[in-house]
Protein backbone atom coordinates (compact mmCIF):
# COMPACT_ATOMS: atom_id res chain seq x y z
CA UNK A 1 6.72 9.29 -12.37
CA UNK A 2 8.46 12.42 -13.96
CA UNK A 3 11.12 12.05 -16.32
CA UNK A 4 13.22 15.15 -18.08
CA UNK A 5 13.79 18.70 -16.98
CA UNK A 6 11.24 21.19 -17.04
CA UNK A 7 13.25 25.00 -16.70
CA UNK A 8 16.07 25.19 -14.76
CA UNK A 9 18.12 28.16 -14.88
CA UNK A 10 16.01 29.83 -17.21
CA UNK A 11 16.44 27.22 -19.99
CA UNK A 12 13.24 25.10 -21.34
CA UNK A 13 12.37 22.04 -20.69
CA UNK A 14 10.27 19.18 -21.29
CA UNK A 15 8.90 16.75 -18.67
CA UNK A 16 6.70 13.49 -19.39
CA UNK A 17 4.89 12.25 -16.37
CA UNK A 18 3.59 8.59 -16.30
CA UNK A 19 -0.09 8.06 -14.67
CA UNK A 20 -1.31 4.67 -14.20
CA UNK A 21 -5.09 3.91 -13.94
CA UNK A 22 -5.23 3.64 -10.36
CA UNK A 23 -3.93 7.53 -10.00
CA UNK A 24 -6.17 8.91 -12.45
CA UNK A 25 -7.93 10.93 -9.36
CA UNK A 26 -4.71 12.60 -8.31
CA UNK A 27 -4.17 13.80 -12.11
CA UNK A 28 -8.30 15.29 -11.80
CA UNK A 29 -7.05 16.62 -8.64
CA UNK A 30 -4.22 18.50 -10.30
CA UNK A 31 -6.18 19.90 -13.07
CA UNK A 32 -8.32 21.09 -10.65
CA UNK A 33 -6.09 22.85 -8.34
CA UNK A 34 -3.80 24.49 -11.15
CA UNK A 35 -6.97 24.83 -13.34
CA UNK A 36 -5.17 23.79 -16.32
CA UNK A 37 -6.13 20.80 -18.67
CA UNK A 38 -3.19 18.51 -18.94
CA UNK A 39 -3.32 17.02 -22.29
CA UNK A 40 -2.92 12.87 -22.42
CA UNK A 41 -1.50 10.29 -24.65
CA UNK A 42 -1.66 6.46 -24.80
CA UNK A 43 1.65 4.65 -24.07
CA UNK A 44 2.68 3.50 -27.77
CA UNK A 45 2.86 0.41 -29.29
CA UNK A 46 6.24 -1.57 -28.00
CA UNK A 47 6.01 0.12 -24.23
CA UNK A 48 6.38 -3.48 -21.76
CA UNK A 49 3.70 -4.16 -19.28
CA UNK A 50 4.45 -3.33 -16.12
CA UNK A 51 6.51 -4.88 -13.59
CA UNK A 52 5.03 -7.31 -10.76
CA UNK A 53 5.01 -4.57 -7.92
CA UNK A 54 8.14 -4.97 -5.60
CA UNK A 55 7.47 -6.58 -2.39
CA UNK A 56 6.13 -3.75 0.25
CA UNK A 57 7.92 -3.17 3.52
CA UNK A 58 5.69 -4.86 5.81
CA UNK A 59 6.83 -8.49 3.81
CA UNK A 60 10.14 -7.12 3.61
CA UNK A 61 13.23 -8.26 7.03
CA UNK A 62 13.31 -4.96 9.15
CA UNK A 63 16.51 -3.29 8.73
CA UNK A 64 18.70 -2.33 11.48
CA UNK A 65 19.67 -3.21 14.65
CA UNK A 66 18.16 -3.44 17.78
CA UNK A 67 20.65 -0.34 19.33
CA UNK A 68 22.15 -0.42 22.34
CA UNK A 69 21.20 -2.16 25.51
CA UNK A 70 19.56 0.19 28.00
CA UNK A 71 18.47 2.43 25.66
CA UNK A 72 20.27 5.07 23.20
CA UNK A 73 23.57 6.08 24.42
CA UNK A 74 24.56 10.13 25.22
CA UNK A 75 27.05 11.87 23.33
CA UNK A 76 29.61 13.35 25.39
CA UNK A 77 28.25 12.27 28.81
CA UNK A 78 30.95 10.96 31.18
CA UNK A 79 30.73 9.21 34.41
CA UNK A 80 31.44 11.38 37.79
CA UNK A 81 35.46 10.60 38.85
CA UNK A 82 36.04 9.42 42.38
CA UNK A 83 37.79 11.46 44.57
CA UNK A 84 40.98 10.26 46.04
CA UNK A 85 41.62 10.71 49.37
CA UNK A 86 44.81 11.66 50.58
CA UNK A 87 46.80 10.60 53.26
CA UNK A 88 48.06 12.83 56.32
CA UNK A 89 51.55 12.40 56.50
């Protein structure tokens, strides 16, 4: 996760990016495509363990309806009008 602003409209910046353990292959993969050594820190002291992971969408209720009956409904699609007969006089 980034945090900060890292030079927009020409003013500097300064970004921190968070990497947990389990993405320490995407940072290698980084270096390695922008062939720059990004420099690391330990979190310090006071920094909260993390949060229990939210629950993922397959445990979470779908959202939405079900739509319409028959199938998705067309914009600006109207029915044929009858023709009225008229009567000789």
């Amino acid at each position: 996760h980034r945090i900060g602003r890292t030079a927009r409209a020409g003013a500097d910046g300064v970004a921190i990016s968070f990497v947990g353990e389990d993405e320490r292959g995407y940072l290698r993969d980084i270096e390695r495509l922008t062939r720059l050594k990004i420099d690391l820190a330990e979190l310090p002291d006071g920094f909260a363990s993390p949060a229990p992971a939210a629950a993922t969408a397959k445990t979470q209720a779908p959202r939405g309806g079900k739509g319409r009956p028959g199938g998705p409904q067309k914009r600006g699609r109207r029915r044929p009008q009858r023709q009225r007969q008229h009567a000789a006089a």
